[in-house]
Each structure stands twice: as C-alpha cells, then as structure tokens.
C-alpha atoms as a PDB file:
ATOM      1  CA  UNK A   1       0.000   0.000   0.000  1.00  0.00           C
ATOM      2  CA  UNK A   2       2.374   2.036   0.118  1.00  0.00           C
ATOM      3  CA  UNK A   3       2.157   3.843  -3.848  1.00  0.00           C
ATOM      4  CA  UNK A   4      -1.671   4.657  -2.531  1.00  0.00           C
ATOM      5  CA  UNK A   5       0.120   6.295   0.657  1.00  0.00           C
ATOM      6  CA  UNK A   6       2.766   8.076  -1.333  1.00  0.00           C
ATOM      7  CA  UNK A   7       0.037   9.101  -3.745  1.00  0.00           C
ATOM      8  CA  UNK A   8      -2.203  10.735  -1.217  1.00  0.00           C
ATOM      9  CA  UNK A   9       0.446  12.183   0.621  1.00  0.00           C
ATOM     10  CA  UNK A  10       1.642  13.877  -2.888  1.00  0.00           C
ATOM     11  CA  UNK A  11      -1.828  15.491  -3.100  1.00  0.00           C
ATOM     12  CA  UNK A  12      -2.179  16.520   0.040  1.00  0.00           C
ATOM     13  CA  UNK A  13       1.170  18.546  -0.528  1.00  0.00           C
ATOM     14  CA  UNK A  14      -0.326  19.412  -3.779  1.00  0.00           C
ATOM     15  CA  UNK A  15      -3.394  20.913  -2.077  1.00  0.00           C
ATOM     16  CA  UNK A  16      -1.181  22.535   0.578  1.00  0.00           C
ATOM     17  CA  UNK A  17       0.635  25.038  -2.104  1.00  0.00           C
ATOM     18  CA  UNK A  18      -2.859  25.369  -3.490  1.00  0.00           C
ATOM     19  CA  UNK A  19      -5.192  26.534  -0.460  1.00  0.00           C
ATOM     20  CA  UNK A  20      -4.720  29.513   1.219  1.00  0.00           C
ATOM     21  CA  UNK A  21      -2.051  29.011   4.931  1.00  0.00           C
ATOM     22  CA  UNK A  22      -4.364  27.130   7.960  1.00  0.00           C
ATOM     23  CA  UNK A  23      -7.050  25.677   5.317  1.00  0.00           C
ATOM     24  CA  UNK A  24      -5.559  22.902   4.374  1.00  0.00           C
ATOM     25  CA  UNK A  25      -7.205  19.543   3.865  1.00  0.00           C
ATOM     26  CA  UNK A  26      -4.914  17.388   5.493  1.00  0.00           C
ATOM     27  CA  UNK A  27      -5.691  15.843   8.772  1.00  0.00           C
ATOM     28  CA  UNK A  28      -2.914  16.057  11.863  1.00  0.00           C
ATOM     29  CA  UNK A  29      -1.524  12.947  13.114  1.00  0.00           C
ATOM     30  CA  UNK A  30      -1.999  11.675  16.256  1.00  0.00           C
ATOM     31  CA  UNK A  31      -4.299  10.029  18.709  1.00  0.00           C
ATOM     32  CA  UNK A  32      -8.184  10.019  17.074  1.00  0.00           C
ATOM     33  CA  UNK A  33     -11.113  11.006  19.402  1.00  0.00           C
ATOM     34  CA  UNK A  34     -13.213   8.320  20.507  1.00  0.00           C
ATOM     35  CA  UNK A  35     -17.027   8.091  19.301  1.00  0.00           C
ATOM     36  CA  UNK A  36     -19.164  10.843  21.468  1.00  0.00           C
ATOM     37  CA  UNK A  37     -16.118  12.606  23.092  1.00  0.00           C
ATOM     38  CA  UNK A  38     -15.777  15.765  21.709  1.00  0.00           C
ATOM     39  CA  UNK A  39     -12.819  17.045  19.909  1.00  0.00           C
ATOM     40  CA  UNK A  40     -10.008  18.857  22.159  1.00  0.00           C
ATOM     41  CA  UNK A  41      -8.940  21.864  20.321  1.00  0.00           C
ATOM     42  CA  UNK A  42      -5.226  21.619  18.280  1.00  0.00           C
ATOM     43  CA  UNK A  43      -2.962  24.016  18.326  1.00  0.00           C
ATOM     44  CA  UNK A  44      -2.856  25.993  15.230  1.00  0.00           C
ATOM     45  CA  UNK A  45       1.400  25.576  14.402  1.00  0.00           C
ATOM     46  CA  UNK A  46       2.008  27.267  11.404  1.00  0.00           C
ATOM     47  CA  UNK A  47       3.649  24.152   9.254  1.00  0.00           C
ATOM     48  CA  UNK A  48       6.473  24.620   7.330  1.00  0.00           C
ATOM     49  CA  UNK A  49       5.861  24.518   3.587  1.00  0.00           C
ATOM     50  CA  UNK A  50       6.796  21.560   2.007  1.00  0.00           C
ATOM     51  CA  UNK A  51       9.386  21.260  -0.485  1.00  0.00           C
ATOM     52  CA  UNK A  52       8.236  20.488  -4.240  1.00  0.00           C
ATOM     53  CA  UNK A  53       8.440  16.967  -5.313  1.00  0.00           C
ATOM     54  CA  UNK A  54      10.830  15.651  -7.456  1.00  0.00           C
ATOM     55  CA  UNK A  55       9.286  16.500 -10.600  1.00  0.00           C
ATOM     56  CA  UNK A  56       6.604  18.776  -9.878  1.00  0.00           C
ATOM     57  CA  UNK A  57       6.587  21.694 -12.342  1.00  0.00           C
ATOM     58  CA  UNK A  58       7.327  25.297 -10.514  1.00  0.00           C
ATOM     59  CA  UNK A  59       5.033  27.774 -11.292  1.00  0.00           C
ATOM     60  CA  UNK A  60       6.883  30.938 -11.497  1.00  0.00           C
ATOM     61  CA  UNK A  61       5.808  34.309 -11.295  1.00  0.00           C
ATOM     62  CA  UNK A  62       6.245  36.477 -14.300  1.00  0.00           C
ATOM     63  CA  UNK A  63       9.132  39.068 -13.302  1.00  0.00           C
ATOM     64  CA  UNK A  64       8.225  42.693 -13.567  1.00  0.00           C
ATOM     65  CA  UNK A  65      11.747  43.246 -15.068  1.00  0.00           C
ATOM     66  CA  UNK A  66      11.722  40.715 -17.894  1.00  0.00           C
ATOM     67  CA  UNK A  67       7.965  42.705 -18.468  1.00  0.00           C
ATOM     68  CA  UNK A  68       9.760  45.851 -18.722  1.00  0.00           C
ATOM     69  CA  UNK A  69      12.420  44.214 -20.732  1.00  0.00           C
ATOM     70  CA  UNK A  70       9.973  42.646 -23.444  1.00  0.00           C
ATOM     71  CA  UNK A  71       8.193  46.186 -23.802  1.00  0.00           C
ATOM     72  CA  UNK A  72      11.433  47.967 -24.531  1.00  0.00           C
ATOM     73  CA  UNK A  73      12.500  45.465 -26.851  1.00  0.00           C
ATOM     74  CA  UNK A  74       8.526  45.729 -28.652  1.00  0.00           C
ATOM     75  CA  UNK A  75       9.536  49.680 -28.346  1.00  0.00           C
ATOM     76  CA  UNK A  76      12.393  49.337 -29.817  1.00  0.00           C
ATOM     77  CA  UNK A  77      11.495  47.212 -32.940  1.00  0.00           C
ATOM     78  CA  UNK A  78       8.572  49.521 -33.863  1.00  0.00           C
ATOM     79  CA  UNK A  79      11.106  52.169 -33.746  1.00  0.00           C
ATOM     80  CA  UNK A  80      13.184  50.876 -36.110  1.00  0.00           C
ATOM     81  CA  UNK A  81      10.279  49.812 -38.475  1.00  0.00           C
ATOM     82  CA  UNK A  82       9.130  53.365 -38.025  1.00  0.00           C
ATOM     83  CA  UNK A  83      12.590  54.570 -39.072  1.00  0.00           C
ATOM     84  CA  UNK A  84      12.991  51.776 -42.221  1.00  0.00           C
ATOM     85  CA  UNK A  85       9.704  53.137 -43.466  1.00  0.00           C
ATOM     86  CA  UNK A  86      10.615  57.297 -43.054  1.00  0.00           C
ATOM     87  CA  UNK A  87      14.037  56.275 -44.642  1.00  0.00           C
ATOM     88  CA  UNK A  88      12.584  54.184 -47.713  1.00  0.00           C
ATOM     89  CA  UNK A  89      10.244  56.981 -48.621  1.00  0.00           C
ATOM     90  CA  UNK A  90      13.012  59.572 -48.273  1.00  0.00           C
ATOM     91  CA  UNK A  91      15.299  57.457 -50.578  1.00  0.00           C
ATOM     92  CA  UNK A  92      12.512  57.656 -52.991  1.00  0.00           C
ATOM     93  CA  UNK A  93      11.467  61.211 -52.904  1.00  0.00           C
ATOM     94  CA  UNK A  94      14.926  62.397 -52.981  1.00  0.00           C
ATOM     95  CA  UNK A  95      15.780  59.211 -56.827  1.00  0.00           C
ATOM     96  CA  UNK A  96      12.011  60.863 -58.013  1.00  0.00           C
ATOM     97  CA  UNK A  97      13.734  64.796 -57.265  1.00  0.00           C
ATOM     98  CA  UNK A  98      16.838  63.732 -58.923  1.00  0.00           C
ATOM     99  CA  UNK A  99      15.570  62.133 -61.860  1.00  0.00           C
ATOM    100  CA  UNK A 100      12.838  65.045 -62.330  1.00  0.00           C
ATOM    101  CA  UNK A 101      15.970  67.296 -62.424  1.00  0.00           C
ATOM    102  CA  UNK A 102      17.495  65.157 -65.175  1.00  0.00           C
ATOM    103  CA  UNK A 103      14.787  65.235 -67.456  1.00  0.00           C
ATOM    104  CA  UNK A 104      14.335  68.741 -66.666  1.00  0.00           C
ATOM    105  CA  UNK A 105      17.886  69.655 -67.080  1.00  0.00           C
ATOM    106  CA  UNK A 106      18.022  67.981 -70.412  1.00  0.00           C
ATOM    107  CA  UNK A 107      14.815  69.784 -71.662  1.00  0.00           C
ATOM    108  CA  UNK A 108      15.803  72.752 -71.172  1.00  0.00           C
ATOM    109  CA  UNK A 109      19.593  72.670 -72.365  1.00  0.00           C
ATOM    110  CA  UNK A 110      18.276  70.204 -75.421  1.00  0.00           C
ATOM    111  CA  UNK A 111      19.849  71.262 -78.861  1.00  0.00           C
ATOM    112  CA  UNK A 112      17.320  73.422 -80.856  1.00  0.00           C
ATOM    113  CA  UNK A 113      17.239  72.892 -84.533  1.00  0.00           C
ATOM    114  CA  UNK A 114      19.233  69.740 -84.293  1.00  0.00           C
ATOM    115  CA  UNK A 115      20.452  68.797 -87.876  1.00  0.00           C
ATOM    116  CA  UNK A 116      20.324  71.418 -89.707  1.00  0.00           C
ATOM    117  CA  UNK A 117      24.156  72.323 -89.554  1.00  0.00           C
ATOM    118  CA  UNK A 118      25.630  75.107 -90.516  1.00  0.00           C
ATOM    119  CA  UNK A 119      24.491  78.566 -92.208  1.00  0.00           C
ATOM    120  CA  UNK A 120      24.174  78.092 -96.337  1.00  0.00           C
ATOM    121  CA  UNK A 121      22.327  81.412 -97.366  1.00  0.00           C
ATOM    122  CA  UNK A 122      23.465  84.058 -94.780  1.00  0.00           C
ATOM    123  CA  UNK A 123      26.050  87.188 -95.929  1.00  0.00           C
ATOM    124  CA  UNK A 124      27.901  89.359 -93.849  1.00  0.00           C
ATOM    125  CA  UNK A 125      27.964  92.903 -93.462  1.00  0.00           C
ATOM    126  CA  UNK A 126      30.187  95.391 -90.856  1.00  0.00           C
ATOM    127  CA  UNK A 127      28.980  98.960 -89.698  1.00  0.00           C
ATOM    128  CA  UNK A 128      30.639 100.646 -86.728  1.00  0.00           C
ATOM    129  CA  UNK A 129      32.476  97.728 -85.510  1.00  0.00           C
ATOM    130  CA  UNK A 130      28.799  95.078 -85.795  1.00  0.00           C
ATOM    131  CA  UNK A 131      28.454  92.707 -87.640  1.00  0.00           C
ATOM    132  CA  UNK A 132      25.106  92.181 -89.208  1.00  0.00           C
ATOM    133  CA  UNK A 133      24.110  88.830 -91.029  1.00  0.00           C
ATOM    134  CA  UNK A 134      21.111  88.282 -92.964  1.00  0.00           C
ATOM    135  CA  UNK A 135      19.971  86.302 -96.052  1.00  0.00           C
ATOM    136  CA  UNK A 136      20.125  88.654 -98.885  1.00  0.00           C
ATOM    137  CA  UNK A 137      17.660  90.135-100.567  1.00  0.00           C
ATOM    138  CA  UNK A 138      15.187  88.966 -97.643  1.00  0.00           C
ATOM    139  CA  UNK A 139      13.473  91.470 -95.422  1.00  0.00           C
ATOM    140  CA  UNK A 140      13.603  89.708 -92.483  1.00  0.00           C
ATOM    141  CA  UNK A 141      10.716  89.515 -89.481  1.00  0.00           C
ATOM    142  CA  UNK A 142      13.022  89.997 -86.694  1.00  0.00           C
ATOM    143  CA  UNK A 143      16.199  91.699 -85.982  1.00  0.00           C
ATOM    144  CA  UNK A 144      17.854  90.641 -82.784  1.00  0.00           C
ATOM    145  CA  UNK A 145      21.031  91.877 -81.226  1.00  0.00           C
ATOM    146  CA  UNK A 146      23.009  89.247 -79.797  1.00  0.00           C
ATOM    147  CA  UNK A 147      26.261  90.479 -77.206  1.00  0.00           C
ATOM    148  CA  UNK A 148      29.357  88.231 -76.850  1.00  0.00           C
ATOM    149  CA  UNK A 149      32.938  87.767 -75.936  1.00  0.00           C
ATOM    150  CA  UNK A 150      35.082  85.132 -77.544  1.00  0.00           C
ATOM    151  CA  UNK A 151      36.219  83.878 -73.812  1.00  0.00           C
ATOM    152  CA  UNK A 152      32.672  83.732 -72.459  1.00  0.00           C
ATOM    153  CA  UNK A 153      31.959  79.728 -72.028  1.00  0.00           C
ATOM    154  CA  UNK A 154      28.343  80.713 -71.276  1.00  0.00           C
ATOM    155  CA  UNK A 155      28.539  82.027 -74.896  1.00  0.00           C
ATOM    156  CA  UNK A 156      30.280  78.567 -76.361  1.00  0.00           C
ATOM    157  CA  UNK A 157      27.051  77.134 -74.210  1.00  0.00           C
ATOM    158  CA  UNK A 158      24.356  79.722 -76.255  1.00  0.00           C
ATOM    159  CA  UNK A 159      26.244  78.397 -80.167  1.00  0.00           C
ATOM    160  CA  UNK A 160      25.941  74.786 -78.973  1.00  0.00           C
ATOM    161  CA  UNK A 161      22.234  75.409 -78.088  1.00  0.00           C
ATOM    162  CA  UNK A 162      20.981  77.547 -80.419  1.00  0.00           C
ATOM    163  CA  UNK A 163      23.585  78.150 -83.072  1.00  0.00           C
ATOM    164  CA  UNK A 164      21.542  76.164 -85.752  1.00  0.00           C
ATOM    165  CA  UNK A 165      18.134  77.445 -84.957  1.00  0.00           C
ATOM    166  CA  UNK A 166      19.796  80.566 -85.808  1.00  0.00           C
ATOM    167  CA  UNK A 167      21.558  79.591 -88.890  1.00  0.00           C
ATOM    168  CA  UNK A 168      18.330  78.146 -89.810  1.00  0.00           C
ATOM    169  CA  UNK A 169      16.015  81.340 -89.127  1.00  0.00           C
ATOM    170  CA  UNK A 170      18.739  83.538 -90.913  1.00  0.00           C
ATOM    171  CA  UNK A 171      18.909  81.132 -93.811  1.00  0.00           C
ATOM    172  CA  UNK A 172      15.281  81.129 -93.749  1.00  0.00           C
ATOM    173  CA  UNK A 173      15.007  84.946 -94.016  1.00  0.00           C
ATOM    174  CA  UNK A 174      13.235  85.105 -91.072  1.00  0.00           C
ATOM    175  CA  UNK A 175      15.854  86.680 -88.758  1.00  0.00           C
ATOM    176  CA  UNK A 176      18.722  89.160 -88.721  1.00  0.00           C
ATOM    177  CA  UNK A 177      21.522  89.249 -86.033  1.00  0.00           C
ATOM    178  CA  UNK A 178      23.764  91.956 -85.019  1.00  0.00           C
ATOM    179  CA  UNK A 179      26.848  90.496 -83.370  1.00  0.00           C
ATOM    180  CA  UNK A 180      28.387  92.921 -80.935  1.00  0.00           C
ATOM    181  CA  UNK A 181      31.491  91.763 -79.671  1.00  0.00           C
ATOM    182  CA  UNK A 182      33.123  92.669 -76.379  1.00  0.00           C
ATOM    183  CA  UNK A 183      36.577  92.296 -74.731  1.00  0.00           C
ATOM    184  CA  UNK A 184      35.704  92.122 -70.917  1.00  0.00           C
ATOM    185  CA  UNK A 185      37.019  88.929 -70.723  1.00  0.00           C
ATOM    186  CA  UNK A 186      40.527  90.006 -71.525  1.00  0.00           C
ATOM    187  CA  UNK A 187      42.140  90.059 -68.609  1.00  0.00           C
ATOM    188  CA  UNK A 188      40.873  86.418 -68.093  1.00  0.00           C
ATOM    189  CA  UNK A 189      42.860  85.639 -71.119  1.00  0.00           C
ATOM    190  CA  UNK A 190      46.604  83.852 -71.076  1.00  0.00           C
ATOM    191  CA  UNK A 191      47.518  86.764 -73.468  1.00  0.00           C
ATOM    192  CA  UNK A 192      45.822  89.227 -71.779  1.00  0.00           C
ATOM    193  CA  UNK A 193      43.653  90.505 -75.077  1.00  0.00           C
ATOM    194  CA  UNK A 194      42.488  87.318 -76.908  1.00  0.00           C
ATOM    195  CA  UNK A 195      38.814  88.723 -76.792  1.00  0.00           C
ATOM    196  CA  UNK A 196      39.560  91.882 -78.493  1.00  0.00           C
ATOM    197  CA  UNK A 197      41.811  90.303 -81.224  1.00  0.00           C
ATOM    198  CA  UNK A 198      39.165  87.563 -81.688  1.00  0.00           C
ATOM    199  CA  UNK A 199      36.927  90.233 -82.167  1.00  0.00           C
ATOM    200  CA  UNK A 200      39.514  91.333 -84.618  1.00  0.00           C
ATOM    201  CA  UNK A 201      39.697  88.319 -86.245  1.00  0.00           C
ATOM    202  CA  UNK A 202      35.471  88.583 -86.671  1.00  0.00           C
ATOM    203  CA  UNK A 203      35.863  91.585 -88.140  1.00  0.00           C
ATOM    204  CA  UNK A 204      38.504  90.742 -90.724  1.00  0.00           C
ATOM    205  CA  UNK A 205      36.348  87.938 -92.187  1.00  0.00           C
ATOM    206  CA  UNK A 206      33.037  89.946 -92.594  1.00  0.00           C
ATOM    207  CA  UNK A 207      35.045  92.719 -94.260  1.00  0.00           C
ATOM    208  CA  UNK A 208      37.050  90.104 -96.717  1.00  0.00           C
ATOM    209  CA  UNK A 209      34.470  87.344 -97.310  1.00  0.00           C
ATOM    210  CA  UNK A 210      31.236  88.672 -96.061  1.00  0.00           C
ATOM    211  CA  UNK A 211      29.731  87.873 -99.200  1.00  0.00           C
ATOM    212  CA  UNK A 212      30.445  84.404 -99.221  1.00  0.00           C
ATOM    213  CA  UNK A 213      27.352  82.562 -98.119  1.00  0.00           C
ATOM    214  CA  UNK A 214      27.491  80.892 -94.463  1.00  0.00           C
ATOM    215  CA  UNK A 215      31.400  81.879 -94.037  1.00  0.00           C
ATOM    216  CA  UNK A 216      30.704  84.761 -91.143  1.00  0.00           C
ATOM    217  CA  UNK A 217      28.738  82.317 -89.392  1.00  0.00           C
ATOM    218  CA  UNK A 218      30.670  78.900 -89.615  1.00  0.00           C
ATOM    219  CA  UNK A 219      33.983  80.936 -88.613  1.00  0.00           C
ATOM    220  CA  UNK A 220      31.857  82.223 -85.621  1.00  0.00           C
ATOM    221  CA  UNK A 221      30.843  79.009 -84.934  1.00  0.00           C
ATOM    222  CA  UNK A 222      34.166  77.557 -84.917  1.00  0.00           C
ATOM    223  CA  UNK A 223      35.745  80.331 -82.561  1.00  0.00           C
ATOM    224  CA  UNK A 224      33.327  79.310 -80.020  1.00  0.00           C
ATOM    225  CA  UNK A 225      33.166  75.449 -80.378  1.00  0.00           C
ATOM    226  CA  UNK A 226      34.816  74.036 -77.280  1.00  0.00           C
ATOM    227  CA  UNK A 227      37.613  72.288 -79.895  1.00  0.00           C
ATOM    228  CA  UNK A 228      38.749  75.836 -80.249  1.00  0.00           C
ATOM    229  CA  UNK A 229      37.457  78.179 -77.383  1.00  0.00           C
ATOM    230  CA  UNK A 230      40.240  78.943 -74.770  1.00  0.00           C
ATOM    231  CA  UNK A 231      39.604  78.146 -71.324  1.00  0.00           C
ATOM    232  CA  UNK A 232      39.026  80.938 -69.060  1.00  0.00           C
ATOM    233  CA  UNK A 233      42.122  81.910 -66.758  1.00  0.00           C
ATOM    234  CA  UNK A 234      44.062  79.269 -68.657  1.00  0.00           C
ATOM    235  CA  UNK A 235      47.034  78.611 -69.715  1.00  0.00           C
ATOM    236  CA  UNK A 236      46.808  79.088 -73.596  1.00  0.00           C
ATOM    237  CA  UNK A 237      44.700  80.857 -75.736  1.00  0.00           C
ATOM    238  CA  UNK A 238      45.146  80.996 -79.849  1.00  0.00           C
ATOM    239  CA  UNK A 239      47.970  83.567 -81.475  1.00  0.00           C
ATOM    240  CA  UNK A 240      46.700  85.586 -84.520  1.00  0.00           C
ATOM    241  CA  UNK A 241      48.251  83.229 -86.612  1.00  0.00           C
ATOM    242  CA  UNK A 242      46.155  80.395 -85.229  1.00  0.00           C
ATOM    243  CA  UNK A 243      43.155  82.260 -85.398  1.00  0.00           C
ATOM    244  CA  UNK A 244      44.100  83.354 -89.381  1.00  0.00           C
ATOM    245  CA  UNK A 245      44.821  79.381 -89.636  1.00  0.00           C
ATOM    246  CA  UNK A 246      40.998  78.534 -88.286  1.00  0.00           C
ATOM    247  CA  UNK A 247      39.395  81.031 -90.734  1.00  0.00           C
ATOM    248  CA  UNK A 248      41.232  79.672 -93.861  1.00  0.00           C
ATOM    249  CA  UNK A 249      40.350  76.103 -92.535  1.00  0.00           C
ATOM    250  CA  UNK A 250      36.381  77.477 -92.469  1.00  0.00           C
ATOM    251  CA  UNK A 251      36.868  78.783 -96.092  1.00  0.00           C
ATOM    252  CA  UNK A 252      37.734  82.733 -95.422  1.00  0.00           C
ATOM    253  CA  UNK A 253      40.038  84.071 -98.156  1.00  0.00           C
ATOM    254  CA  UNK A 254      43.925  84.494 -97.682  1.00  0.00           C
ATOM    255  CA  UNK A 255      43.078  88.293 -97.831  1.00  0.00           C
ATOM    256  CA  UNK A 256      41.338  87.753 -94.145  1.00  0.00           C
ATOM    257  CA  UNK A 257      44.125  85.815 -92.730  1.00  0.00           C
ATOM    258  CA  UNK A 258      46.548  88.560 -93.897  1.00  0.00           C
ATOM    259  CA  UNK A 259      44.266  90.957 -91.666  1.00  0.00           C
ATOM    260  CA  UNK A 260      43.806  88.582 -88.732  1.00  0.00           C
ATOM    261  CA  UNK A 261      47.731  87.572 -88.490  1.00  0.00           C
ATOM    262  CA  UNK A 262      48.813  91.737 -88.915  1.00  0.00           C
ATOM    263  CA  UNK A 263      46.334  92.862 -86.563  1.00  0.00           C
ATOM    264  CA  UNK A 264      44.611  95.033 -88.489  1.00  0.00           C
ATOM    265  CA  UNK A 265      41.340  95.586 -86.898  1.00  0.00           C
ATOM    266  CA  UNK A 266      42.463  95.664 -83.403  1.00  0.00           C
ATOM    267  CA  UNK A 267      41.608  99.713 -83.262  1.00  0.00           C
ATOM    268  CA  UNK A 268      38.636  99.181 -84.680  1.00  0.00           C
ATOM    269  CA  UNK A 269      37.405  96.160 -82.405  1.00  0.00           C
ATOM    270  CA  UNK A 270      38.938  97.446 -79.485  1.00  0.00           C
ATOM    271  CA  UNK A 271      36.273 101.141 -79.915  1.00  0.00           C
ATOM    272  CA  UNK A 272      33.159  98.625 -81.566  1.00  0.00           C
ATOM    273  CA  UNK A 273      33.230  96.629 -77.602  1.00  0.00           C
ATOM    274  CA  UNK A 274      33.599 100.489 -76.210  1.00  0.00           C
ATOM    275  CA  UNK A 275      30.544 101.563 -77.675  1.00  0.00           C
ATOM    276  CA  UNK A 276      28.700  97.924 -77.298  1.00  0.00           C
ATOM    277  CA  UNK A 277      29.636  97.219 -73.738  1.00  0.00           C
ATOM    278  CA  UNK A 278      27.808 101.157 -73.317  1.00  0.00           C
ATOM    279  CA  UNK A 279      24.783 100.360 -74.803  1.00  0.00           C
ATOM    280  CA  UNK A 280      24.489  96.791 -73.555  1.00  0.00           C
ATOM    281  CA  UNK A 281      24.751  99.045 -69.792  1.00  0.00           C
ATOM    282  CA  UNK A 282      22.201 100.947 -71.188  1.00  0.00           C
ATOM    283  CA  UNK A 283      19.701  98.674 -72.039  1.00  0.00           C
ATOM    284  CA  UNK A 284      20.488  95.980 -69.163  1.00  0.00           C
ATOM    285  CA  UNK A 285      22.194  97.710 -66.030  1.00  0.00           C
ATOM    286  CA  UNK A 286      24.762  95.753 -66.397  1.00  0.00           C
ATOM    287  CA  UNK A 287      27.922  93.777 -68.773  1.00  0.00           C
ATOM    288  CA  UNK A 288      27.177  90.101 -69.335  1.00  0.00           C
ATOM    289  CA  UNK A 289      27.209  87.761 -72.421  1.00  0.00           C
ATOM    290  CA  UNK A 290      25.781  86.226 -73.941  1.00  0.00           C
ATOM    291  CA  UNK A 291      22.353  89.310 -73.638  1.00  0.00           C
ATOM    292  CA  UNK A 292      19.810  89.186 -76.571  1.00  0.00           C
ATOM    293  CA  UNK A 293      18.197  91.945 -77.252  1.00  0.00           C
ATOM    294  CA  UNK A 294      14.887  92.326 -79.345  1.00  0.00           C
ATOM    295  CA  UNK A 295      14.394  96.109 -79.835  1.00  0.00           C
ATOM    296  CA  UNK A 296      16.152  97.124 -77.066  1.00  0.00           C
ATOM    297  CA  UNK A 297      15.013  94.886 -74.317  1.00  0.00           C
ATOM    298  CA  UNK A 298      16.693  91.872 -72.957  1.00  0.00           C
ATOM    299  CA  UNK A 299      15.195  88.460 -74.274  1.00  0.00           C
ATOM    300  CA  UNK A 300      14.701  85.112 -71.607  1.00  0.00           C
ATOM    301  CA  UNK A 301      16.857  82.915 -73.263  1.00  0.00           C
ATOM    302  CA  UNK A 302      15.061  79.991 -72.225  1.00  0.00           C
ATOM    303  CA  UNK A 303      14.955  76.972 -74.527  1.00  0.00           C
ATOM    304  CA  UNK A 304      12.197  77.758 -76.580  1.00  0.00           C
ATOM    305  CA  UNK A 305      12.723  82.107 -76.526  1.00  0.00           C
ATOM    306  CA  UNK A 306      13.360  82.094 -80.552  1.00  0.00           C
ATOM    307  CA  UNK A 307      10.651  79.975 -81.512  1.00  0.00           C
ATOM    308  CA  UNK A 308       8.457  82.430 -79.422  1.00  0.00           C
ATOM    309  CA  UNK A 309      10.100  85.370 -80.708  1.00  0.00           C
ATOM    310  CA  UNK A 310       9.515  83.796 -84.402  1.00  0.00           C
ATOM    311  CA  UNK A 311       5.941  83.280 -83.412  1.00  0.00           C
ATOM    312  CA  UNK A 312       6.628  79.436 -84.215  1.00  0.00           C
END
C-alpha cells in the first residue's frame, strides 16, 4: 500500500501550495477522538511549507523586469520599423527629385534645330564695328542683337544650343543678327587681349568674305566650339596666326588671314566693344554675355525664346 500512501500524501502537498495558509485539507496525526467525546482543540502551528516533489513543475511568477524588458525590446522594434519606413520613402522622394531634375535639365539645355548644320544662305555685313548677317535680298521679321565675348563659355554654351536654330532662321530669311562683340574677358585671357583680337579676327572675315554665303557664321561658330574656345584663366589661348589658320580652314580668303595675323582691326574692335559694352549698360544695367536683345530689351533665353520670338 504504500504507492496509494505516497500518492495521497503527494496530493495533500499538492493541495497545501494550493489553499490559502491554515485551510488545508490534510488531517494532523496523532491520537483520534473516541465516538461521542468531543474534539479537544489543536494548536494551530504554522507548518512549514513543504518542499516540491521531485518532478513537480514550478510555477513561477512572471518578473516585472523581464515585463519591462519585453516592452522595450517591442519599443524598440517599432522604432526601427518606423525609421525603415521614413528612410525608404526619403530614398525615394529624394531618386524621383533627382531624376525630375534630369529630365528637366536635359529639356531645357536640349539642342534646338538639331540637324540642320551650318548657315548656307546668310552674308555678312560690318557697320561701326557690328556685324550684321542676314539672307540677302530677304526682309527679315526679326532683328535681334546678340552680345558676346570670344572667352565667355556661357557664350560657347548659347552656339551649342541655339547656333543652328539661328543659322536656320537667318537662312530662312526670317531673322537678322547683329553680333556685338566685347573684350571684358581680356584680362581672363593667357595673353591678356584674346577677346579683343578675336573680335579682330570677326571683323577681318566679314570685311574680306562677307559675301560668301554661311562663311561669317561657320567661322563664328568655330571660334566658339569648345575644340577651339580657350579656357578661361588658362594657360593658352590661340595667337593671330592660329586664329588666321581657323578662318582659312572654315573657307575665309587668304586676304582675311593677312588681316587677322597683322592685326589690323584691333583699333577698330577694341572702340566697336567700347561703344557695345555702353549700350548693352544701357539697355540691361549691367555687362554680361551672352544678352539678346529684341528692340532694345533683354530676351529670356530659355529653350524655346526664338521659336516664341519667331511666333513658331
């Protein structure tokens, strides 16, 4: 009998953790009352808790500090979920701003009258130091007054853009263009006066071969194409004899690279960006290049500003 004693007395522990201290179950041991005699009164001992069986599962309390543990750690991972999601949707905002500025950028500096090339139909003609070109015997819709300096990369920037929208609208006989030339850049120069004796150069090719058709523009063209254009505060720029050497490559007439090595028009360039760099001042407040001008007032250059000034 003694599994059915072991067994009880494993319950009765049992029910001891269970029920609340002095309730328990269990009877004491000890002599048993005989039939009618009543009960003496025990002594209520407090008994000492018995230890868990072998094998008994603890029940543990939950600790408040493993509680405050577990909610940090919950904090903490919504925190960094919350963070993940802010940082995903700032990487994308900031690819959608960059690629908006791409296609943005590359609208508005996009070539304008791609393919057509250079000027065919357009002559050349000089008063006062400008330089007016035009398709002859045309009476053109708009006369424009463009302001440059053979140094200015801005400038190099306006003949990549717009160079053959122009050539175009002159050969067209849509457009005239007085070219004022100016020298402020000079001092940026390696020689210290390439702008005025590019100028010079300009000047010596309208005068010798302004009647050839296209040969004012393409030799304009070519000063300012970044294959020829000096840098700005570098270390080279082109001698006169380089410069005569470009024009004859472009098809000017020995008779211009005569002028352009000797210098010829360097006066005369030198008092044309006087009197342009005054009335550019005038008309603007300031000196910059390249400044269009469409009877007297400056012109937006923004992409599309001769196609709106050509009502096209």
């Amino acid at each position: 009998m003694a599994g059915s004693v072991e067994g009880k007395h494993s319950v009765a522990q049992s029910n001891n953790r269970r029920t609340p201290s002095g309730k328990s179950g269990a009877t004491s041991k000890g002599v048993q009352p005989k039939a009618g005699q009543p009960k003496s009164p025990q002594p209520t001992t407090p008994q000492p808790k018995p230890a868990a069986a072998k094998g008994s599962p603890a029940v543990k309390k939950p600790a408040a500090g493993r509680q405050s543990v577990a909610a940090a750690r919950r904090s903490s991972s919504g925190n960094n979920r919350t963070q993940l999601i802010i940082g995903a949707i700032a990487v994308v905002v900031i690819i959608a701003i960059i690629i908006f500025g791409l296609v943005l950028n590359k609208k508005e500096t996009a070539v304008q009258g791609e393919g057509y090339g250079a000027s065919t139909q357009s002559v050349a003609t000089v008063a006062n130091g400008v330089v007016t070109v035009a398709k002859p015997g045309a009476t053109p819709g708009k006369t424009i007054d463009v302001f440059e300096d053979a140094l200015c990369p801005i400038c190099s920037e306006f003949e990549r853009q717009f160079g053959q929208q122009m050539n175009q609208a002159v050969d067209q006989g849509d457009l005239a263009v007085n070219y004022h030339m100016l020298n402020f850049l000079n001092p940026r120069s390696f020689s210290g006066d390439y702008s005025t004796r590019a100028a010079a150069a300009l000047l010596c090719v309208a005068e010798e071969g302004g009647t050839q058709p296209g040969l004012y523009l393409n030799y304009h063209s070519a000063l300012f194409s970044t294959d020829n254009q000096p840098a700005e505060g570098g270390s080279a720029d082109l001698t006169n004899e380089q410069l005569a050497e470009l024009a004859t490559t472009t098809g000017a007439p020995t008779s211009a690279a005569s002028c352009i090595t000797a210098g010829t028009n360097i006066a005369a360039a030198t008092a044309a960006a006087d009197a342009s760099s005054a009335a550019l001042q005038a008309a603007t407040g300031r000196i910059a290049t390249p400044t269009v001008l469409y009877n007297g007032a400056p012109v937006s250059t923004t992409v599309d500003w001769l196609s709106t000034l050509l009502g096209q």
